[in-house]
C-alpha atoms as a PDB file:
ATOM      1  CA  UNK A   1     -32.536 137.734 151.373  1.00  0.00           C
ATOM      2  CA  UNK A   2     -29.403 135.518 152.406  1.00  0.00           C
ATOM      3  CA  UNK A   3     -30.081 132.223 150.612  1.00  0.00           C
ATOM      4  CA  UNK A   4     -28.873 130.012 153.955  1.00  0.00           C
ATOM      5  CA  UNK A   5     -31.646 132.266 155.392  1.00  0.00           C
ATOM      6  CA  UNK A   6     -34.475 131.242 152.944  1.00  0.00           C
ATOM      7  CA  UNK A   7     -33.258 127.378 153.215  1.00  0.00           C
ATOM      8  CA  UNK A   8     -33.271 127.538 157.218  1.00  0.00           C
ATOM      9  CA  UNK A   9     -36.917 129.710 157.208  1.00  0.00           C
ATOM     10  CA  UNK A  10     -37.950 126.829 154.082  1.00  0.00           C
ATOM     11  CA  UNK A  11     -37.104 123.813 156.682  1.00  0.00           C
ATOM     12  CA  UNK A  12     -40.107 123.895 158.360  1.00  0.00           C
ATOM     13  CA  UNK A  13     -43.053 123.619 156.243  1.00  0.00           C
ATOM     14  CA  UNK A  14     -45.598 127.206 157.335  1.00  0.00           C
ATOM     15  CA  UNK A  15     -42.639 129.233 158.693  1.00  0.00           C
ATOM     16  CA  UNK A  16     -43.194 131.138 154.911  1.00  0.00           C
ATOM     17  CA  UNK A  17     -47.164 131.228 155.402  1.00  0.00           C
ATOM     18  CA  UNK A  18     -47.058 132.191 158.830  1.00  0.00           C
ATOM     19  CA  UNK A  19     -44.537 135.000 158.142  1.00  0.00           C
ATOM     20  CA  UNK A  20     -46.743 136.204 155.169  1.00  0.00           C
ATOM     21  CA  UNK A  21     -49.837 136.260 156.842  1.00  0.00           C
ATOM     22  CA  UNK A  22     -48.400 138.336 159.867  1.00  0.00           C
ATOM     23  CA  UNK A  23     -47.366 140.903 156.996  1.00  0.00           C
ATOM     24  CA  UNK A  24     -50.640 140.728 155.931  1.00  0.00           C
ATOM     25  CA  UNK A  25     -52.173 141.548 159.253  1.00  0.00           C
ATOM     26  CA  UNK A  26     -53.229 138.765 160.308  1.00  0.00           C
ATOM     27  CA  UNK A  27     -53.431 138.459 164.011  1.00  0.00           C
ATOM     28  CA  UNK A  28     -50.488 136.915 165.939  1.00  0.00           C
ATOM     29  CA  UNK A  29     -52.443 135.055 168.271  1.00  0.00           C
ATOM     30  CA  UNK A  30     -51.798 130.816 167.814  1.00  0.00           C
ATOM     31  CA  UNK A  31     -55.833 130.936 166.901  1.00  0.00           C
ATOM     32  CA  UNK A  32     -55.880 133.566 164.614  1.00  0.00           C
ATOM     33  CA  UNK A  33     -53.030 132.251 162.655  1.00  0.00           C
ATOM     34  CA  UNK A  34     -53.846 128.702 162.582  1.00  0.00           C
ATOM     35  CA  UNK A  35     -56.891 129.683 160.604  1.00  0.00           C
ATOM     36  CA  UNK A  36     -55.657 131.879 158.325  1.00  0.00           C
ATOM     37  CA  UNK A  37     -52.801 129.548 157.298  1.00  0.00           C
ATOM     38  CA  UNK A  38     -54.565 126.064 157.530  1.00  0.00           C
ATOM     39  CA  UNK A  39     -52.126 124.604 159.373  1.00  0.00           C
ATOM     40  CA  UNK A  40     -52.265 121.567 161.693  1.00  0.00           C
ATOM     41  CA  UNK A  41     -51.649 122.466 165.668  1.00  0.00           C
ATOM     42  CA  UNK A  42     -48.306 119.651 165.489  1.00  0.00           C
ATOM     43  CA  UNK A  43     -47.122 121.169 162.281  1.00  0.00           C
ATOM     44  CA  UNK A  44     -47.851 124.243 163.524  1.00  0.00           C
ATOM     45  CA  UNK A  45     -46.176 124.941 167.048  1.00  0.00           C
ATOM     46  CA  UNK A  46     -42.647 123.828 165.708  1.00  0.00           C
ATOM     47  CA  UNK A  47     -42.876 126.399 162.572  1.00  0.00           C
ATOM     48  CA  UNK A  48     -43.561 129.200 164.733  1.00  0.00           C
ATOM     49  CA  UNK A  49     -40.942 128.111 167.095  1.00  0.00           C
ATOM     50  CA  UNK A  50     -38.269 127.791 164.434  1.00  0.00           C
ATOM     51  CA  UNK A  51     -39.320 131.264 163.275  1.00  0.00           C
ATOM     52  CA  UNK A  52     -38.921 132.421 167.025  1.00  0.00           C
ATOM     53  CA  UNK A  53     -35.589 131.129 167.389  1.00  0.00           C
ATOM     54  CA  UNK A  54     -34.629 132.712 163.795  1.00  0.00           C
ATOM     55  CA  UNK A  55     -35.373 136.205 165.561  1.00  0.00           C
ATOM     56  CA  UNK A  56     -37.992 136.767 163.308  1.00  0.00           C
ATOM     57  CA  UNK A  57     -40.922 136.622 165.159  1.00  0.00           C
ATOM     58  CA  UNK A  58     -41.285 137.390 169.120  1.00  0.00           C
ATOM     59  CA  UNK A  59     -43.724 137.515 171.618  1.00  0.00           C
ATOM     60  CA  UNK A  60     -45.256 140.986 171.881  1.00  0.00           C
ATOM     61  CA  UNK A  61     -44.582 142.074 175.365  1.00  0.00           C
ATOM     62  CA  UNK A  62     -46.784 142.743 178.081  1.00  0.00           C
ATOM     63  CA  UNK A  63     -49.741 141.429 175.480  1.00  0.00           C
ATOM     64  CA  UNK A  64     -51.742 138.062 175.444  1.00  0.00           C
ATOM     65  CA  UNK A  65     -52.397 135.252 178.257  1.00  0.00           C
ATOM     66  CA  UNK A  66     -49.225 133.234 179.387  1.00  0.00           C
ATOM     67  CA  UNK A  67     -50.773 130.187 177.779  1.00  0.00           C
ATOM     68  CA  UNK A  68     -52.059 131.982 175.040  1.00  0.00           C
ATOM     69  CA  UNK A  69     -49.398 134.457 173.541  1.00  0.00           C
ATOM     70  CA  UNK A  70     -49.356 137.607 171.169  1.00  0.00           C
ATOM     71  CA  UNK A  71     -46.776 136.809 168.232  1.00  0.00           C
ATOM     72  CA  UNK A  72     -44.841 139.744 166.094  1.00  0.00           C
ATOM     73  CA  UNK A  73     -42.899 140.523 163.499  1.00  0.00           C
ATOM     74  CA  UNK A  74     -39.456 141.296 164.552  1.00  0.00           C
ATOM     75  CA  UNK A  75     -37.467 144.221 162.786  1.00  0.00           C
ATOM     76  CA  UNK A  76     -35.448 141.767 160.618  1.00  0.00           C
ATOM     77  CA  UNK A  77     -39.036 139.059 160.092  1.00  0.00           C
ATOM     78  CA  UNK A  78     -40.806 142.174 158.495  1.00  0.00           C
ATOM     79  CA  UNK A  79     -38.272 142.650 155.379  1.00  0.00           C
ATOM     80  CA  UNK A  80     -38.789 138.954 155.498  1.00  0.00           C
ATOM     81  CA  UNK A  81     -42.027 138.952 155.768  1.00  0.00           C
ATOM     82  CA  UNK A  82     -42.733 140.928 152.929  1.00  0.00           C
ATOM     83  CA  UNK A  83     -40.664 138.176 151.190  1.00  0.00           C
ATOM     84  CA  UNK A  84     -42.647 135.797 152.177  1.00  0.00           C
ATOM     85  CA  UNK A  85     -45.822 137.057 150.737  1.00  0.00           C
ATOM     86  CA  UNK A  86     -44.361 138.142 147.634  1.00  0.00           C
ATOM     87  CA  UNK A  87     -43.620 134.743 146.736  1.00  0.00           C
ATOM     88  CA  UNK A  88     -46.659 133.788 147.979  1.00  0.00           C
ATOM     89  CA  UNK A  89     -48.764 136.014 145.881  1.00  0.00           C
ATOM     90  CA  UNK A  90     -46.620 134.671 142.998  1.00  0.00           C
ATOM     91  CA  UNK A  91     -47.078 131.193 142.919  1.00  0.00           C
ATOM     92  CA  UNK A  92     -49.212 130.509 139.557  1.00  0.00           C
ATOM     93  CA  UNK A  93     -51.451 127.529 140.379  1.00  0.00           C
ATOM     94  CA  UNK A  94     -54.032 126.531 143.383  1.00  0.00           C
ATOM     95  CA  UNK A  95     -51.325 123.723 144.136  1.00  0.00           C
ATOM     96  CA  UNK A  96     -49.365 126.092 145.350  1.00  0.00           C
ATOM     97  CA  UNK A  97     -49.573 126.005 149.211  1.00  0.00           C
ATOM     98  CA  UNK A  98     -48.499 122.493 148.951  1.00  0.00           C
ATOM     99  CA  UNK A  99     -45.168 122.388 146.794  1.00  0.00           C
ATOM    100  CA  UNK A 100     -44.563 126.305 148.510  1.00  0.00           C
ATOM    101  CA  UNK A 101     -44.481 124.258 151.811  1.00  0.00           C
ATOM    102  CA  UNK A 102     -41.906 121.601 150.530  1.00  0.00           C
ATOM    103  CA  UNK A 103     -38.254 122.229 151.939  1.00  0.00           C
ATOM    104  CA  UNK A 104     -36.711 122.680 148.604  1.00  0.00           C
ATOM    105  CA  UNK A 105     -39.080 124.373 146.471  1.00  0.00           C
ATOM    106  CA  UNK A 106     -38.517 128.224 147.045  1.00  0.00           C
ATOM    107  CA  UNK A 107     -34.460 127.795 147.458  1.00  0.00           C
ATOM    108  CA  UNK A 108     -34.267 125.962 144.240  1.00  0.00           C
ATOM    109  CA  UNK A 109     -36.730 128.666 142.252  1.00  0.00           C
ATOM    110  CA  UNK A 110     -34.356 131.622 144.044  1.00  0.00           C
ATOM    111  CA  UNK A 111     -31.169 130.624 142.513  1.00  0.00           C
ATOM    112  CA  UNK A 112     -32.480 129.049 139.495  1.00  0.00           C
ATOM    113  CA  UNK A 113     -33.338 132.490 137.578  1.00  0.00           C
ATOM    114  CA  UNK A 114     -32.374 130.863 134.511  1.00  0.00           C
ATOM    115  CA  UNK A 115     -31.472 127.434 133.241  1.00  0.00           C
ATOM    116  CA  UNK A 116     -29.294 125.820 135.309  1.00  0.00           C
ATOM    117  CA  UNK A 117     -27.252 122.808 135.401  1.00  0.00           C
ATOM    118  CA  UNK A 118     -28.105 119.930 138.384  1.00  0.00           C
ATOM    119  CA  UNK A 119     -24.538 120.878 139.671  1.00  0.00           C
ATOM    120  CA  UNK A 120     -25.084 124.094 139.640  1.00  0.00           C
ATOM    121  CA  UNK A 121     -28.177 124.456 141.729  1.00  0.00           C
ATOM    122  CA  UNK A 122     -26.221 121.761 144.043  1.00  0.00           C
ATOM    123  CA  UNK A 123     -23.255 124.506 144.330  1.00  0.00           C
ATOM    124  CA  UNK A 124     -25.302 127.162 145.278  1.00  0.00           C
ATOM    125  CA  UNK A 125     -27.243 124.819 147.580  1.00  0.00           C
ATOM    126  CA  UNK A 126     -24.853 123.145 150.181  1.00  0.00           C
ATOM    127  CA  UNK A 127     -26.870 121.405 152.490  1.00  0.00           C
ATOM    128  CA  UNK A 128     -28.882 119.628 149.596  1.00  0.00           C
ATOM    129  CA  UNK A 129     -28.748 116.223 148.852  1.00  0.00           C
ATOM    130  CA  UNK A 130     -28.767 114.569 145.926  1.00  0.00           C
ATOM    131  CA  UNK A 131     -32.015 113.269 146.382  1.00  0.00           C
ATOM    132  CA  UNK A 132     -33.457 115.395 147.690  1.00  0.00           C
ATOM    133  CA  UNK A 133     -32.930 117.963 144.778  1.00  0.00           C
ATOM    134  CA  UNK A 134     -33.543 115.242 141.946  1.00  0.00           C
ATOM    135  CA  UNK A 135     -36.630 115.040 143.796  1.00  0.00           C
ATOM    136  CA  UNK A 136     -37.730 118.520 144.379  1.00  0.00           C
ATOM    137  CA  UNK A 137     -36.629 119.338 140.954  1.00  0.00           C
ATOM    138  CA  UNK A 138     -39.026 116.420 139.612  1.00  0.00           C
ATOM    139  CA  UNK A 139     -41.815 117.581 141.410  1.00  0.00           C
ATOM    140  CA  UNK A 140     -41.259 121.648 139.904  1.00  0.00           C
ATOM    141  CA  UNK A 141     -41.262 120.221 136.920  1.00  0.00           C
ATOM    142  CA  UNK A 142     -44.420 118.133 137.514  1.00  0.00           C
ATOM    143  CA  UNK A 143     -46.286 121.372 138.388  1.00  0.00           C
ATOM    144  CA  UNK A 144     -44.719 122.948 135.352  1.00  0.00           C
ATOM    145  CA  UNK A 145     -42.816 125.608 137.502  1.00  0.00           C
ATOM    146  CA  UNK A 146     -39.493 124.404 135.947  1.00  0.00           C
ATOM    147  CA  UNK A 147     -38.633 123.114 132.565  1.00  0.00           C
ATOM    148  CA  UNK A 148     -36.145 120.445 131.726  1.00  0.00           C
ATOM    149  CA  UNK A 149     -34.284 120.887 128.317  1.00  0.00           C
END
């Protein structure tokens, strides 16, 4: 997957959940989903919009209510989507819903296969500041995802 891909998907905090639990099978009704990810209705909504403007997910035609939509994978969202519960399924620790929903956290881990220097995560990170990656890089390392030599 494109790496300004995973930062755009990463920018809203379920688009990754939502996208793996539709590969899972999870229903793509707005109930069915909410549930299954634990998400928040106002965190929600603007996840699976930003996913729908992406292209990855659409509105299955011709099923659900008007009010209450069918979502579904698009043909670009499944390959995707089986990212996204891949690294799911391969975060090591039950705190890992939380930092997996944090802007940062899966870019960082995707081009940092092996030690890296600060500048060169920034370099293969554009739109990160600064702060921000000092940050997200303190809080890997806080769960013990990332080590700091």
């Amino acid at each position: 997957m494109d790496i300004n891909l995973l930062v755009n998907i990463t920018s809203r905090a379920w688009a990754m959940r939502i996208l793996a639990e539709l590969h899972r099978g999870t229903p793509g009704r707005q109930a069915a989903l909410l549930s299954a990810t634990g998400a928040g209705r106002t965190a929600f909504a603007p996840s699976l919009a930003h996913l729908v403007d992406l292209g990855l997910v659409a509105r299955n035609p011709g099923h659900g209510h008007p009010l209450r939509p069918e979502y579904i994978l698009t043909e670009i969202g499944i390959s995707v989507a089986a990212t996204a519960d891949r690294i799911e399924r391969a975060a090591p620790q039950s705190d890992a819903p939380v930092l997996l929903r944090r802007a940062w956290t899966v870019p960082i881990l995707a081009v940092s296969p092996v030690g890296r220097h600060f500048s060169e995560i920034k370099a293969q990170l554009p739109p990160v500041t600064d702060r921000a990656l000092s940050q997200s890089l303190k809080q890997l390392q806080a769960a013990a995802w990332i080590q700091r030599d």
